[in-house]
Protein backbone atom coordinates (compact mmCIF):
# COMPACT_ATOMS: atom_id res chain seq x y z
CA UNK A 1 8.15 -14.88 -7.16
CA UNK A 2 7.94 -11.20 -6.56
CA UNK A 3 9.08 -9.37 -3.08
CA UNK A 4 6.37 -9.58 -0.40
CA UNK A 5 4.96 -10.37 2.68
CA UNK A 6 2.09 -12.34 1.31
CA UNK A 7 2.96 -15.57 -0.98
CA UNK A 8 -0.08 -16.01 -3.12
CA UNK A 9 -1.10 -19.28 -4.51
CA UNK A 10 -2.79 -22.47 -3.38
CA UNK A 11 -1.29 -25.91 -3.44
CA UNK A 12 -3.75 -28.22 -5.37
CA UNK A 13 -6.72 -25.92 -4.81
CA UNK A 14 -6.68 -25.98 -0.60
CA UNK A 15 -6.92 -23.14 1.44
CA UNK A 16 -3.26 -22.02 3.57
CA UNK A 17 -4.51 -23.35 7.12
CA UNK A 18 -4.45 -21.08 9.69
CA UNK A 19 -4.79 -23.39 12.97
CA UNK A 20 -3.93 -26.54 13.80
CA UNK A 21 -3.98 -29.23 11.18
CA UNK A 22 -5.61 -32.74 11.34
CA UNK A 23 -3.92 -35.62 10.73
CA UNK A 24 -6.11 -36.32 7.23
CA UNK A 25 -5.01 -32.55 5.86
CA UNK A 26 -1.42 -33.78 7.09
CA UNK A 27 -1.69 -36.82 5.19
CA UNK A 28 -3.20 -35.24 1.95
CA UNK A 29 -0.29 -32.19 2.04
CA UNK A 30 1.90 -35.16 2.39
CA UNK A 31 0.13 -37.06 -0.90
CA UNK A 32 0.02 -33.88 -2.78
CA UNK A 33 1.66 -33.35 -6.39
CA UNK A 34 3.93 -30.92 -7.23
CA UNK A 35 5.02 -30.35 -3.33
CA UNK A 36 9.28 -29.64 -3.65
CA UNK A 37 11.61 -32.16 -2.70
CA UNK A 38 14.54 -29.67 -1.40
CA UNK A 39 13.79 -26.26 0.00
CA UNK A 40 16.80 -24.30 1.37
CA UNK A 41 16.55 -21.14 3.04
CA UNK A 42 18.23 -18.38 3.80
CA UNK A 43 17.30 -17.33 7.26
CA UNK A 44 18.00 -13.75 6.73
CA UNK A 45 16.54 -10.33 9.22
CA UNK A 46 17.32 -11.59 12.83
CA UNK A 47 19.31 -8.33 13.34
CA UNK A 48 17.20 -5.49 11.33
CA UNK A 49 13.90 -7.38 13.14
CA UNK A 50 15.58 -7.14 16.14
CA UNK A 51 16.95 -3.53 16.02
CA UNK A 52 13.32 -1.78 14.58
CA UNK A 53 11.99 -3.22 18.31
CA UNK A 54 15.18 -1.92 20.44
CA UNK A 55 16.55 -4.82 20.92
CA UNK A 56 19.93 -6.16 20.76
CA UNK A 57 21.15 -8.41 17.64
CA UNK A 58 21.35 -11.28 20.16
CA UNK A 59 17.70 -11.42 20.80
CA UNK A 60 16.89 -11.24 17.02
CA UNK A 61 18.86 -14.47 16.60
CA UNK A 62 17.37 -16.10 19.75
CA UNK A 63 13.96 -15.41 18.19
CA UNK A 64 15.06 -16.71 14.68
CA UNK A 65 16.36 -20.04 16.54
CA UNK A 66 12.65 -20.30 17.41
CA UNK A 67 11.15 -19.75 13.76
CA UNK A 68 13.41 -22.70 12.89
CA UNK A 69 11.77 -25.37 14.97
CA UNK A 70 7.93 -24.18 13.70
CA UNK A 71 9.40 -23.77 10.27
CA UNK A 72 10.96 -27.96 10.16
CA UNK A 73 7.97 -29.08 11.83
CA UNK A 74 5.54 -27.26 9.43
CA UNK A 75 8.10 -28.70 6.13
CA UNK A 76 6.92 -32.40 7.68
CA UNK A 77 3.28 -31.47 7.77
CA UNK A 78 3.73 -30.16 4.22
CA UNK A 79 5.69 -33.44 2.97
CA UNK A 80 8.69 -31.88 2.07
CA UNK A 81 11.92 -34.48 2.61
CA UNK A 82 14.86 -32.49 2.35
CA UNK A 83 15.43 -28.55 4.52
CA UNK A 84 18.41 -26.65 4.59
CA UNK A 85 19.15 -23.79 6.40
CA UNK A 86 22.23 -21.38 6.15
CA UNK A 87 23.10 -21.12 9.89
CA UNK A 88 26.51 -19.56 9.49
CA UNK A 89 28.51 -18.43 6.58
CA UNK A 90 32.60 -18.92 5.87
CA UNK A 91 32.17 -14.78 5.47
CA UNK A 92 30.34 -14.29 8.52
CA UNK A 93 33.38 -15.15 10.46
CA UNK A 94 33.90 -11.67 10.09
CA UNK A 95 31.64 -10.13 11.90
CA UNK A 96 32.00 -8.43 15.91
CA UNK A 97 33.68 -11.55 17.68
CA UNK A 98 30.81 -11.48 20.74
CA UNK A 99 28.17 -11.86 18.03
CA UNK A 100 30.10 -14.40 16.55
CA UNK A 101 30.48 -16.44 19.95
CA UNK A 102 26.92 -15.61 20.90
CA UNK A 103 25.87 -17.63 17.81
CA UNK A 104 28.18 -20.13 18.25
CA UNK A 105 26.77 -20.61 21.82
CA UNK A 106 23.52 -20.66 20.28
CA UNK A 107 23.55 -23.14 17.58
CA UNK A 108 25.02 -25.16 20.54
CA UNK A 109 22.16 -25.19 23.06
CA UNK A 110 19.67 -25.61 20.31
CA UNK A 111 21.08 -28.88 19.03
CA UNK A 112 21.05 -29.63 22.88
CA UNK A 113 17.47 -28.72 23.69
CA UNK A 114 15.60 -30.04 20.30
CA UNK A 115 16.93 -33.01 19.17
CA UNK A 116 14.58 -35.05 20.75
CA UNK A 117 11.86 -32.81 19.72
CA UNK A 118 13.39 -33.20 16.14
CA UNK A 119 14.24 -37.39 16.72
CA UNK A 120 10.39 -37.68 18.06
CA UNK A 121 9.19 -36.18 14.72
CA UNK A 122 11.76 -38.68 12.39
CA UNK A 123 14.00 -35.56 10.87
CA UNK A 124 17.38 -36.23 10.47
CA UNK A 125 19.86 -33.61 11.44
CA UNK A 126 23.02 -33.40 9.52
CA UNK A 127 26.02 -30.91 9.08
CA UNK A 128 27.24 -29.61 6.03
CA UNK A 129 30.23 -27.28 5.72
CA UNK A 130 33.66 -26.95 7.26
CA UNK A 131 34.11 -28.65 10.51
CA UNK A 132 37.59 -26.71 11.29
CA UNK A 133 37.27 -23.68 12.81
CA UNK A 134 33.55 -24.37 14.84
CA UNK A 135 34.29 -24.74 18.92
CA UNK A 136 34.72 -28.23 19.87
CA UNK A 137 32.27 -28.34 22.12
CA UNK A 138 29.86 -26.90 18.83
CA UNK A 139 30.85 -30.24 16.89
CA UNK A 140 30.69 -32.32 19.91
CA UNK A 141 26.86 -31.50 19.73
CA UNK A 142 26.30 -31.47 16.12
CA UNK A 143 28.06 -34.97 16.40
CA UNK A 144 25.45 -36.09 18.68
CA UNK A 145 22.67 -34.68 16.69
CA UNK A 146 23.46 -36.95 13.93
CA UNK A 147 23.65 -40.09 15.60
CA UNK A 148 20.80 -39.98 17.57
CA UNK A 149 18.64 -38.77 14.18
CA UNK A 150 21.06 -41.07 11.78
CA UNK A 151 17.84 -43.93 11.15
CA UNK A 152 15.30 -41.22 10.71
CA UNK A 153 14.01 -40.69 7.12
CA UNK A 154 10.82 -38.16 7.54
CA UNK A 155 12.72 -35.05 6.39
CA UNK A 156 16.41 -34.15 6.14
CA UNK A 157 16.98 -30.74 8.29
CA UNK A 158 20.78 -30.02 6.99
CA UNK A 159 22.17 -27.20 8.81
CA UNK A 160 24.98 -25.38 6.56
CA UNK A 161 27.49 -23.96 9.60
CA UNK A 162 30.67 -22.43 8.62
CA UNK A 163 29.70 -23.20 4.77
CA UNK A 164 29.88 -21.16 2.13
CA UNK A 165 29.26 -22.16 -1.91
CA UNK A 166 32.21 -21.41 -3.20
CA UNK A 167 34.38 -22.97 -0.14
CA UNK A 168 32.42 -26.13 -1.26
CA UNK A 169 33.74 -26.01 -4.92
CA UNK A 170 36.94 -25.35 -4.18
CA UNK A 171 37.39 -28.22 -1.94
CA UNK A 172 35.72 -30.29 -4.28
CA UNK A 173 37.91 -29.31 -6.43
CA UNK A 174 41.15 -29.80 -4.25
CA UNK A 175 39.49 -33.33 -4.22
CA UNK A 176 39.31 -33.67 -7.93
CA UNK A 177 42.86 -32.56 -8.35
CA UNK A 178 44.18 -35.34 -5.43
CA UNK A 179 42.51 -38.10 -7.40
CA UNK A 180 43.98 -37.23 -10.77
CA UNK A 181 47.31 -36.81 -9.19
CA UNK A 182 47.53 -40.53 -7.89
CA UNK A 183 45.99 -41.53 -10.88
CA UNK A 184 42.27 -42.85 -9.37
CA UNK A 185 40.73 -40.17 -11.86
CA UNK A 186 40.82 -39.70 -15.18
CA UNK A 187 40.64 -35.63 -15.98
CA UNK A 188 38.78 -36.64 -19.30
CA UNK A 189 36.63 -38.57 -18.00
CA UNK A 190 35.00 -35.89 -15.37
CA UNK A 191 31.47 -34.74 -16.09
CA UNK A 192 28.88 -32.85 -13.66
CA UNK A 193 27.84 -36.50 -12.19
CA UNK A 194 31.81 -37.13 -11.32
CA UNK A 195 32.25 -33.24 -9.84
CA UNK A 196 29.32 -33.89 -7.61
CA UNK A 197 30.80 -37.02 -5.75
CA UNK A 198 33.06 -34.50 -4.51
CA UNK A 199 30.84 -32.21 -2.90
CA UNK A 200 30.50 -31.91 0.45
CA UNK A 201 27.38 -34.27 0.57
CA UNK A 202 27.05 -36.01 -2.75
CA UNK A 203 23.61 -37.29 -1.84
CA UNK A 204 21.91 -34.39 -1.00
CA UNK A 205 19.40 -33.43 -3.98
CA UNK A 206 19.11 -29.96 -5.90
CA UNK A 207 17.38 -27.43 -4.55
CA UNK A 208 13.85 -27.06 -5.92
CA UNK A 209 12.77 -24.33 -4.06
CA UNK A 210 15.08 -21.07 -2.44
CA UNK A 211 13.51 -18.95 -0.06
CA UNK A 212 15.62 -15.78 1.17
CA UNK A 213 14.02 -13.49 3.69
CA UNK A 214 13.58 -10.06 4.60
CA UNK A 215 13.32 -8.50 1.24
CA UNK A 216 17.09 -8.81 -0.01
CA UNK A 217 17.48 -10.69 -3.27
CA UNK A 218 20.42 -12.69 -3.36
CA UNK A 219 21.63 -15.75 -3.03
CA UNK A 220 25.09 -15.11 -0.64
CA UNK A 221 26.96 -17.58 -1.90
CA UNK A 222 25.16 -20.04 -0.78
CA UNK A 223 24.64 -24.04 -2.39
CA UNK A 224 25.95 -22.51 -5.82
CA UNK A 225 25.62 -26.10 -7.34
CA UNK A 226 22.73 -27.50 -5.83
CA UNK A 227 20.71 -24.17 -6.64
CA UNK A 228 21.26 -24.39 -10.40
CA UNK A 229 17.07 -25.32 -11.56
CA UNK A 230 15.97 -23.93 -8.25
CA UNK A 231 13.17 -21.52 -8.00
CA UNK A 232 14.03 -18.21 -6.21
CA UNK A 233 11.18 -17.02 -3.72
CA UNK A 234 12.07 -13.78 -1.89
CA UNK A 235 9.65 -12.13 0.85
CA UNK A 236 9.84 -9.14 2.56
CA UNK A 237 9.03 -11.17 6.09
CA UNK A 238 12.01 -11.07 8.65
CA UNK A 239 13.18 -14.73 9.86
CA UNK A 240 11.58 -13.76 13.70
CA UNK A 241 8.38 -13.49 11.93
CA UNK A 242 8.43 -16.05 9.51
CA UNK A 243 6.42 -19.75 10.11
CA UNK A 244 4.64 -22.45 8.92
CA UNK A 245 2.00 -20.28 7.10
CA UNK A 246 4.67 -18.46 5.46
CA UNK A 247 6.49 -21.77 4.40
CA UNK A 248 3.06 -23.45 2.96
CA UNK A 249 2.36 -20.18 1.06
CA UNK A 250 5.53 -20.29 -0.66
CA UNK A 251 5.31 -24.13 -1.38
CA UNK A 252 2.23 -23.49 -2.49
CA UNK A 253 3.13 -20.35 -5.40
CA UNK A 254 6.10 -23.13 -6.57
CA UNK A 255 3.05 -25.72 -7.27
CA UNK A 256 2.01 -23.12 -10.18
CA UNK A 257 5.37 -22.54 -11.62
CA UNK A 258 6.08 -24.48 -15.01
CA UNK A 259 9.88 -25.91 -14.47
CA UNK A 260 11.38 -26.88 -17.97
CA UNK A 261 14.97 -27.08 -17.14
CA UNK A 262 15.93 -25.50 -20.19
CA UNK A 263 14.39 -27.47 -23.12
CA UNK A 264 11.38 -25.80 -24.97
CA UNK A 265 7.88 -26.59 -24.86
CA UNK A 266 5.92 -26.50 -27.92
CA UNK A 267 2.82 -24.17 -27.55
CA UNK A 268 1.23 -25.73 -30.84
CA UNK A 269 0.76 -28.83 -29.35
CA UNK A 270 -1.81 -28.16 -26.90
CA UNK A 271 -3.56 -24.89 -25.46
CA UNK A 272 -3.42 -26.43 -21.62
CA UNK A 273 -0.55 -25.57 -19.58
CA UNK A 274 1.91 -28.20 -19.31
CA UNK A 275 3.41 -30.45 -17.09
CA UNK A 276 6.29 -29.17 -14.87
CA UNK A 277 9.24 -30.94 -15.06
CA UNK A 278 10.52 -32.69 -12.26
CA UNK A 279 14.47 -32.94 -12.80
CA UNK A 280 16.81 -31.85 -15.54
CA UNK A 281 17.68 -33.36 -18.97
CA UNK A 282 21.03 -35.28 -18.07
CA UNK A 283 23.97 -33.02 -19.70
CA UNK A 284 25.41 -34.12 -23.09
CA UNK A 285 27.89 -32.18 -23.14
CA UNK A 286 31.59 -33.83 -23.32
CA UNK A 287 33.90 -31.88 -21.15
């Protein structure tokens, strides 16, 4: 998917809605093929959207913390059961401490003001990424968050704060290296399967579609594994501006693309495009 404001595309031949949505086109998004199971997103521009209107940095991440609740409640229109968002980064720790606190703050009184907003629609609000380190009072919410939403099963909004893709590995790896020690694992006997119990959530699916913002194409380090079959959509739209419409177009562009996980299709068979794939071929490669 090319760089660009615009996502062209249409997801089983409908039209990207422009208003409201009734509850039949809710239901039929929800029904339709080929709609991705995981999307995660980089939520990248608050800053540059904010400084081209002279504003501070601060309001550019106030208005992205609005994007995200139209975004989640637009993924449960379109069907999708899994969202994640990179919300803060292990390297963005780095950054001008009052920015840093500011978005601490932030992330705070946003778990605080829509969770029931979030509950009311069934999403489930988890964590994933380092706990040490965030403010107490940070976790204290997030901890809330997920036990008020723990039942729901509509979508999974997972919030990646203080996470980054190689801290993951490494840990899981630290945890890999514990269990051979005491003898509970058998180095031999480790395959992709095994690794992936030691992730941070083991349950939480690959990523079928990634969608970075605001033109820059990369991937920051950010749900290396998961990310391995996913489909990379970059667009030039900021965060700030960034909704529902925007999400749908993009769902809609991964309904044409042709997944094969890489085996080979054989053109001779049949002149009619064929089916995408769904998951991966399960590795047979011994370690």
């Amino acid at each position: 998917m090319s760089s660009r404001d615009d996502v062209t595309g249409h997801l089983v031949g409908q039209p990207v809605p422009r208003g409201g949505e009734s509850a039949d086109e809710s239901a039929h998004a929800r029904s339709a093929p080929l709609v991705p199971g995981h999307i995660a997103i980089v939520m990248d521009g608050n800053g540059r959207w904010a400084t081209r209107q002279g504003l501070t940095r601060t309001r550019g991440h106030t208005a992205g913390g609005k994007t995200l609740i139209d975004v989640v409640e637009g993924a449960v229109e379109i069907g999708i059961r899994h969202l994640t968002v990179f919300g803060f980064s292990t390297e963005n720790w780095c950054r001008p401490a009052a920015e840093v606190d500011f978005l601490m703050t932030l992330m705070r009184s946003a778990l605080r003001k829509h969770r029931l907003r979030l509950h009311a629609n069934a999403v489930r609000i988890r964590h994933l990424g380092r706990r040490t380190g965030l403010p107490p009072a940070l976790i204290s919410e997030i901890e809330a968050a997920e036990r008020l939403t723990a039942g729901n099963d509509r979508l999974t909004l997972t919030i990646c704060l203080n996470y980054g893709g190689r801290a993951e590995l490494l840990d899981a790896a630290r945890g890999i290296a514990e269990a051979a020690a005491v003898g509970t694992l058998d180095p031999a006997a480790l395959d992709a399967q095994t690794f992936a119990r030691y992730l941070y959530a083991p349950d939480l699916p690959d990523v079928d579609l990634f969608i970075r913002t605001a033109g820059e194409q990369r991937i920051s380090n950010f749900l290396l594994w998961q990310c391995a079959y996913a489909e990379l959509a970059f667009v030039d739209t900021p965060w700030p501006d960034f909704d529902r419409h925007h999400l749908r177009q993009a769902v809609e562009v991964y309904a044409t693309r042709n997944r094969t996980f890489g085996t080979l299709t054989d053109p001779g068979r049949s002149t009619e495009r064929p089916a995408p794939r769904r998951q991966p071929c399960t590795s047979t490669i011994e370690p």
